[in-house]
N, C-alpha and C. Protein backbone atom coordinates (compact mmCIF):
# COMPACT_ATOMS: atom_id res chain seq x y z
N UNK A 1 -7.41 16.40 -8.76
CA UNK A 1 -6.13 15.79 -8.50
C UNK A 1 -6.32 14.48 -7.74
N UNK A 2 -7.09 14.77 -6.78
CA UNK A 2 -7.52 13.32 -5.96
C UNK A 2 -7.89 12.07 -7.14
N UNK A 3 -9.07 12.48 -7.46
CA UNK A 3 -9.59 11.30 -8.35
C UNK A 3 -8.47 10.59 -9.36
N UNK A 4 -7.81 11.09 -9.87
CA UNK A 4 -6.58 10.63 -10.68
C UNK A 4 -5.63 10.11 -9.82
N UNK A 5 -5.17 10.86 -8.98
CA UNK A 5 -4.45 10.23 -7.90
C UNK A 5 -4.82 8.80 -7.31
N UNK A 6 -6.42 8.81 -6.97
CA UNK A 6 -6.55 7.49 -6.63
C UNK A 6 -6.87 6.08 -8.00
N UNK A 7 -7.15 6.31 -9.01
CA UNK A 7 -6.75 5.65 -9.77
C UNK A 7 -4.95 5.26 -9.96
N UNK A 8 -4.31 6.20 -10.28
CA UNK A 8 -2.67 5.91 -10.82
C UNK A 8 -2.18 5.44 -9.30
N UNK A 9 -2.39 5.60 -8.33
CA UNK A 9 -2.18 5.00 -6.74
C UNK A 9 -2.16 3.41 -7.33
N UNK A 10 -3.47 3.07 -7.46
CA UNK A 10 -4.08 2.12 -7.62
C UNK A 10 -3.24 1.29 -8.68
N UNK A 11 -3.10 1.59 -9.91
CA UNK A 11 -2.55 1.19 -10.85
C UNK A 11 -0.66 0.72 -10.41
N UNK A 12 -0.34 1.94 -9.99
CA UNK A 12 1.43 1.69 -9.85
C UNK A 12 1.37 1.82 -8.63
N UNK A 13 2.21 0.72 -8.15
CA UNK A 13 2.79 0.98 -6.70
C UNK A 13 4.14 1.81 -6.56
N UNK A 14 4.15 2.13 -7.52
CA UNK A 14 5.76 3.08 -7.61
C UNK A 14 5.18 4.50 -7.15
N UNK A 15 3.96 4.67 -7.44
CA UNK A 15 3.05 5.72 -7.75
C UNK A 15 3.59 7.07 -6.13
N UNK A 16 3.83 8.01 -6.07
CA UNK A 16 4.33 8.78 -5.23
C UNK A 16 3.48 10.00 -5.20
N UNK A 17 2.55 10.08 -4.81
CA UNK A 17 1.28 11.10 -4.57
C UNK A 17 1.51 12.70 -4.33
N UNK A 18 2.67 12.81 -3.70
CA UNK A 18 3.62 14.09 -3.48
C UNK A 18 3.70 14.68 -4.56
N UNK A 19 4.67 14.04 -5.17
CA UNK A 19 5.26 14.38 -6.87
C UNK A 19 3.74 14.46 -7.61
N UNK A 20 3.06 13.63 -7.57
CA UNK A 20 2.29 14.14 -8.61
C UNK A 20 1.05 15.16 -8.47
N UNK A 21 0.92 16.23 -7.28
CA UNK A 21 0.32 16.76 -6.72
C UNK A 21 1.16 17.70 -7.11
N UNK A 22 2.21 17.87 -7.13
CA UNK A 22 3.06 19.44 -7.17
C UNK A 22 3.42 19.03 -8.78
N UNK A 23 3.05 18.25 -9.78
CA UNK A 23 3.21 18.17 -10.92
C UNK A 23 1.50 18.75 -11.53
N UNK A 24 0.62 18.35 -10.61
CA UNK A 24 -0.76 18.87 -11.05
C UNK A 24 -0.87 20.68 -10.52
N UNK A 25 0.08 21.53 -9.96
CA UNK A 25 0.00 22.52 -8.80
C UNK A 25 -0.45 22.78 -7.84
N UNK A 26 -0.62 21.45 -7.14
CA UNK A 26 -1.25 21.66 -5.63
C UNK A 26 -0.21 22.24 -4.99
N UNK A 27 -0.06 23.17 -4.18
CA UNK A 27 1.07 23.80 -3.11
C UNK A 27 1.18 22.74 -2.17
N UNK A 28 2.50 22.41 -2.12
CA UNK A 28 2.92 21.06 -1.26
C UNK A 28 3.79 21.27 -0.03
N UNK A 29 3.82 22.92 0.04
CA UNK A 29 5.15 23.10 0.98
C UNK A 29 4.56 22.43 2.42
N UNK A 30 3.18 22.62 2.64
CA UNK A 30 3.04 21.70 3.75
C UNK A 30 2.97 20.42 3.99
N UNK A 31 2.41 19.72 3.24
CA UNK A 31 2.47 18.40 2.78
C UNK A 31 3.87 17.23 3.49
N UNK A 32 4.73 17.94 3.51
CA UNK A 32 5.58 16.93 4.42
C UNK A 32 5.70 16.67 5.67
N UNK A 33 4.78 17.98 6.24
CA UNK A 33 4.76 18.00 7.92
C UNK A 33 3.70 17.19 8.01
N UNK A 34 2.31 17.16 7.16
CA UNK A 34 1.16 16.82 7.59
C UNK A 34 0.88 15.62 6.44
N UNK A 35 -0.55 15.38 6.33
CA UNK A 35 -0.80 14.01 5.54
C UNK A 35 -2.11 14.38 4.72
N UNK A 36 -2.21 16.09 5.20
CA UNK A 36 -3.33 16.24 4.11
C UNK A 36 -3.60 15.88 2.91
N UNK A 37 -2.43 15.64 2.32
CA UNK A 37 -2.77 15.05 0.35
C UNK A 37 -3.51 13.97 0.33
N UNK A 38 -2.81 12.96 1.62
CA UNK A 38 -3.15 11.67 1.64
C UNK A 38 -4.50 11.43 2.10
N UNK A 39 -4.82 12.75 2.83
CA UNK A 39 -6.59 12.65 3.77
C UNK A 39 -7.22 12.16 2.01
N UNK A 40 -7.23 13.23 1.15
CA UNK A 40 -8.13 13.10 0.05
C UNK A 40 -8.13 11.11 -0.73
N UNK A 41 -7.49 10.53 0.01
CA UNK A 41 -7.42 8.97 -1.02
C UNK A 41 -8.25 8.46 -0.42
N UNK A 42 -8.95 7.00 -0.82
CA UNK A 42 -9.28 5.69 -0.22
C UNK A 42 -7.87 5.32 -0.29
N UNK A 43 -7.12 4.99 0.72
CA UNK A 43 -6.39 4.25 1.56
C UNK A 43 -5.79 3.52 3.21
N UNK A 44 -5.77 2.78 2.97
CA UNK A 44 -5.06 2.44 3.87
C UNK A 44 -3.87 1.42 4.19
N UNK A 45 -2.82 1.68 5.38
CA UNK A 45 -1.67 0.61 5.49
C UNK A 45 -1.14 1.03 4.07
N UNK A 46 -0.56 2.32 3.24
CA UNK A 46 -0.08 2.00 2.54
C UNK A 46 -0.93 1.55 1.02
N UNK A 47 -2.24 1.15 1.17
CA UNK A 47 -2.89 0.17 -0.63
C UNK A 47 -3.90 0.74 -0.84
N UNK A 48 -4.04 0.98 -2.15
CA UNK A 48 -5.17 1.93 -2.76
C UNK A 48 -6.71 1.01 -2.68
N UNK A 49 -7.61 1.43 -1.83
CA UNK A 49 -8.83 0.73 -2.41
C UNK A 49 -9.19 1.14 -4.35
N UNK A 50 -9.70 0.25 -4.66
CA UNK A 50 -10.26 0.54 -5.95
C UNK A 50 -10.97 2.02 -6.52
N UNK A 51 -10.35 2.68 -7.70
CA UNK A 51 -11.05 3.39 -8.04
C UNK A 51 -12.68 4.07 -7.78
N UNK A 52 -13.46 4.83 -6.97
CA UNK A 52 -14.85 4.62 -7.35
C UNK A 52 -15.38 3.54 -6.08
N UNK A 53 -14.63 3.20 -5.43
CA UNK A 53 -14.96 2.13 -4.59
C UNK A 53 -14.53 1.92 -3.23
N UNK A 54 -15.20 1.51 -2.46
CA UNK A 54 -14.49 1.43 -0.58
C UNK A 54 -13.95 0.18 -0.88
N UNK A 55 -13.41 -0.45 -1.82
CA UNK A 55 -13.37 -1.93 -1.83
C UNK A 55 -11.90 -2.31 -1.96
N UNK A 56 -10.81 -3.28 -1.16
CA UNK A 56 -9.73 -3.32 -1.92
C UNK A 56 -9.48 -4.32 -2.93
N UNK A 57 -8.70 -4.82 -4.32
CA UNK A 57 -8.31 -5.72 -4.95
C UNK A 57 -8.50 -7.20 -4.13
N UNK A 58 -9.24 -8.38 -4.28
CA UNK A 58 -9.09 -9.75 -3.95
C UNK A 58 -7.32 -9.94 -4.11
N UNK A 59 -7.16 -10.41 -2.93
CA UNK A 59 -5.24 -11.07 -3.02
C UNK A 59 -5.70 -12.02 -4.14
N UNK A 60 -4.32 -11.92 -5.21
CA UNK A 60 -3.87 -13.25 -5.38
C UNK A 60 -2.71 -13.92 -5.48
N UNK A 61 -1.55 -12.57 -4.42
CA UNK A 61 -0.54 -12.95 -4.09
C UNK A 61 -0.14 -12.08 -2.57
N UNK A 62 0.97 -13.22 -1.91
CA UNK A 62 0.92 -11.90 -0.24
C UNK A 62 3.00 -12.20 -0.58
N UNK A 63 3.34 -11.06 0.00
CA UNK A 63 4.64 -11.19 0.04
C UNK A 63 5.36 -10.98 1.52
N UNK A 64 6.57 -11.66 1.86
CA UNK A 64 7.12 -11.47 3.13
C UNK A 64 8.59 -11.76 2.90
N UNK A 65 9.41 -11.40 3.64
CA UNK A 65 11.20 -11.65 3.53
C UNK A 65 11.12 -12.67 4.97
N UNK A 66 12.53 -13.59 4.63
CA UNK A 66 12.90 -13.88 5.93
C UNK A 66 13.28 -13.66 6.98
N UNK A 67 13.19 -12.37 7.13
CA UNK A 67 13.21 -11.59 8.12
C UNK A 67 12.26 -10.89 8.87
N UNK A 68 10.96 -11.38 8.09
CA UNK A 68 10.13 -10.68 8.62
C UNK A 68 9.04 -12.27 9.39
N UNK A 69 8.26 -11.53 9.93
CA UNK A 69 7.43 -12.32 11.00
C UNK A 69 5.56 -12.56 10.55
N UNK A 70 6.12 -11.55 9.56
CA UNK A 70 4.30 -11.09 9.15
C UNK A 70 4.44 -10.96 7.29
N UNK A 71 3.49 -11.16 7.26
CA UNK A 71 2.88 -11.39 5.62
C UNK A 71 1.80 -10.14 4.64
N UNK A 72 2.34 -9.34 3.70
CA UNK A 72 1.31 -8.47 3.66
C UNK A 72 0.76 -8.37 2.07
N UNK A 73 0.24 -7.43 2.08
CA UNK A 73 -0.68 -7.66 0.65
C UNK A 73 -0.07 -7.12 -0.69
N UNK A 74 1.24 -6.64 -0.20
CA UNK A 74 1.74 -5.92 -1.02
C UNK A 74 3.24 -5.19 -0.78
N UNK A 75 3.96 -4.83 -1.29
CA UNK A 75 5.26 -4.30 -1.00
C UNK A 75 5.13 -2.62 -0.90
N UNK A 76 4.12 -2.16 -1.28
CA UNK A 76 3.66 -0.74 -0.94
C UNK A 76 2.68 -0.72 0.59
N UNK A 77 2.68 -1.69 0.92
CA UNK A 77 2.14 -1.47 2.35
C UNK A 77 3.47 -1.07 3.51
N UNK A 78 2.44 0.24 3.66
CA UNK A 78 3.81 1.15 4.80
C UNK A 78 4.41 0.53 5.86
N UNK A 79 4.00 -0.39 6.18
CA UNK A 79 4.26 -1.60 7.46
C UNK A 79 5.79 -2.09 6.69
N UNK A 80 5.55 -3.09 5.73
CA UNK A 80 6.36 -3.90 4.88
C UNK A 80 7.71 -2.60 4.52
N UNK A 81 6.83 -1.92 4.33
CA UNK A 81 8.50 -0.75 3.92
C UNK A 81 9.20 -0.27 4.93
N UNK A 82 8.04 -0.04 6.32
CA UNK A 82 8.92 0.40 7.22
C UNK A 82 9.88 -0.53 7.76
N UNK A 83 9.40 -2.01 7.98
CA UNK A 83 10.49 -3.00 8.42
C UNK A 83 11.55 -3.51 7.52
N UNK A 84 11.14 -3.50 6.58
CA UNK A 84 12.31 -4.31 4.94
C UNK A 84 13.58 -4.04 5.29
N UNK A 85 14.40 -4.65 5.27
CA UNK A 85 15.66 -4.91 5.87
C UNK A 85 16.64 -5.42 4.51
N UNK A 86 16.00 -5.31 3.13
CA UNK A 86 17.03 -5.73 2.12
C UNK A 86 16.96 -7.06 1.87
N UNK A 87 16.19 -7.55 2.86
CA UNK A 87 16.30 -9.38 2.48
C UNK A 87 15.32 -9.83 1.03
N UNK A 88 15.84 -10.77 0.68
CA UNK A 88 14.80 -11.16 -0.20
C UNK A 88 13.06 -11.39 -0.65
N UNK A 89 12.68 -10.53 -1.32
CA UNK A 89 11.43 -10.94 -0.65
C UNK A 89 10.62 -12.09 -1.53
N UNK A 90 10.22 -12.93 -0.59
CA UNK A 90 8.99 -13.97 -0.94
C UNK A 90 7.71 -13.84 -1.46
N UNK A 91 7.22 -14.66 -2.63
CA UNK A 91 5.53 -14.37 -2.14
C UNK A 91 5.14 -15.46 -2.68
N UNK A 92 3.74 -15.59 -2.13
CA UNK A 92 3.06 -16.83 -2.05
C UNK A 92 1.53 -16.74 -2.29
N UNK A 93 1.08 -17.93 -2.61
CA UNK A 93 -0.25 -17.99 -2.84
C UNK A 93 -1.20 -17.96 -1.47
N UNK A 94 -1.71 -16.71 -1.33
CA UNK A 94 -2.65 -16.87 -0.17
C UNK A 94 -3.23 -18.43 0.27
N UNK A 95 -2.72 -18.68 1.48
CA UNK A 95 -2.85 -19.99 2.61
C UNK A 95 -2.17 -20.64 1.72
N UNK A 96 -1.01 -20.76 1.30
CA UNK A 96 0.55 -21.59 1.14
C UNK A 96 1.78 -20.89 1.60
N UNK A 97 1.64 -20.31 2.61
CA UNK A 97 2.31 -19.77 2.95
C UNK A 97 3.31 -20.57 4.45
N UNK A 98 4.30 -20.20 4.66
CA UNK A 98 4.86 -20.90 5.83
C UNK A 98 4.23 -20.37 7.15
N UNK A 99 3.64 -21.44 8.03
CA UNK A 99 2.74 -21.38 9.24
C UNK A 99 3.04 -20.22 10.48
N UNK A 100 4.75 -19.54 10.08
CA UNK A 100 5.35 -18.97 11.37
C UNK A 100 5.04 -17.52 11.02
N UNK A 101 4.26 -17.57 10.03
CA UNK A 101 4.19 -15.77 9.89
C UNK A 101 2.36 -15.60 9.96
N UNK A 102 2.61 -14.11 10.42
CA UNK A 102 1.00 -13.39 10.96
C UNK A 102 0.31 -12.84 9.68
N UNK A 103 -0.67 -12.36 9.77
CA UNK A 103 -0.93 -11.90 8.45
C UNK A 103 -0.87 -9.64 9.60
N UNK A 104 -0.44 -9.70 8.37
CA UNK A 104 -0.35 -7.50 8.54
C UNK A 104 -1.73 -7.35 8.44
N UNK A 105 -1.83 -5.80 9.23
CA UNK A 105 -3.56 -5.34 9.42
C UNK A 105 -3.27 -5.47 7.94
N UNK A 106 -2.81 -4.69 7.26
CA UNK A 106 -3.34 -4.76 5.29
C UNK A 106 -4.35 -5.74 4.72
N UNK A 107 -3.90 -7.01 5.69
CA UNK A 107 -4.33 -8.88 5.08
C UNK A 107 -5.48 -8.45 6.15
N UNK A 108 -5.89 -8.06 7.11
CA UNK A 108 -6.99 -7.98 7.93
C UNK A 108 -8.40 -7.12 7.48
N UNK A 109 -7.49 -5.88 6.55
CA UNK A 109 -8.63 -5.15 6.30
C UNK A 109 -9.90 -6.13 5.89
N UNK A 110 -10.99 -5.48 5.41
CA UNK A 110 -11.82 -5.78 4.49
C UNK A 110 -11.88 -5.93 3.36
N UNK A 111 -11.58 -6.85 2.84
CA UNK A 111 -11.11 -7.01 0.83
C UNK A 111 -12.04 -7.81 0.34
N UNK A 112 -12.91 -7.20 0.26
CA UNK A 112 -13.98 -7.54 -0.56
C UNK A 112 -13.86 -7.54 -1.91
C-alpha cells in the first residue's frame, strides 16, 4: 500500500492517503488520531519526495496569495493549507518572485 501510495502522492496533489488505504483494506479506525499511515511515506511539509528516492522534484514553479508572507513549493504543502485564507493564489518563477516574502521550510528542504 505504501509503495503505491508514495508514487500516486507524488503524481496528484489531490491524492488523500486515508481514502486510499481503507480503499486498499488497511484498518484506518486509528489513523485519524495518529499519523501512522503517513510514518510509511517519504514526506515532508505536506510533498512527496520522488518515487524510489530521498529526493524531492527540482521547483519550477513556487506559489503564494497576498495574504500570505511566505512562498512554498506547492499548494499541498500543509503550511500553505493551513494558512490559505481564499485569496488568490500566485505563482512564480523561482527568484522572480516579490522581495517581501520568505521562502516555507518546504523551499528549504533539500531538493536535489
Amino acid at each position: 500500500m505504501w509503495g503505491a501510495a508514495q508514487a500516486l502522492g507524488h503524481a496528484d496533489p489531490q491524492f488523500d492517503v486515508h481514502e486510499f488505504a481503507q480503499a486498499c483494506g488497511v484498518n484506518t479506525s486509528r489513523a485519524a488520531k495518529s499519523s501512522w499511515i503517513e510514518n510509511g511515506l517519504r514526506m515532508e511539509v505536506g510533498l512527496y519526495m520522488q518515487p524510489g528516492t530521498w529526493k524531492f522534484d527540482p521547483l519550477t514553479e513556487v506559489v503564494t496569495t497576498d495574504t500570505s508572507d511566505a512562498y512554498h513549493a506547492s499548494t499541498s504543502c500543509s503550511l500553505f493549507r493551513r494558512g490559505y485564507q481564499n485569496a488568490q493564489i500566485r505563482r512564480f518563477v523561482p527568484g522572480r518572485l516579490p522581495a517581501n516574502r520568505r521562502p516555507c521550510q518546504c523551499i528549504t528542504l533539500n531538493r536535489t
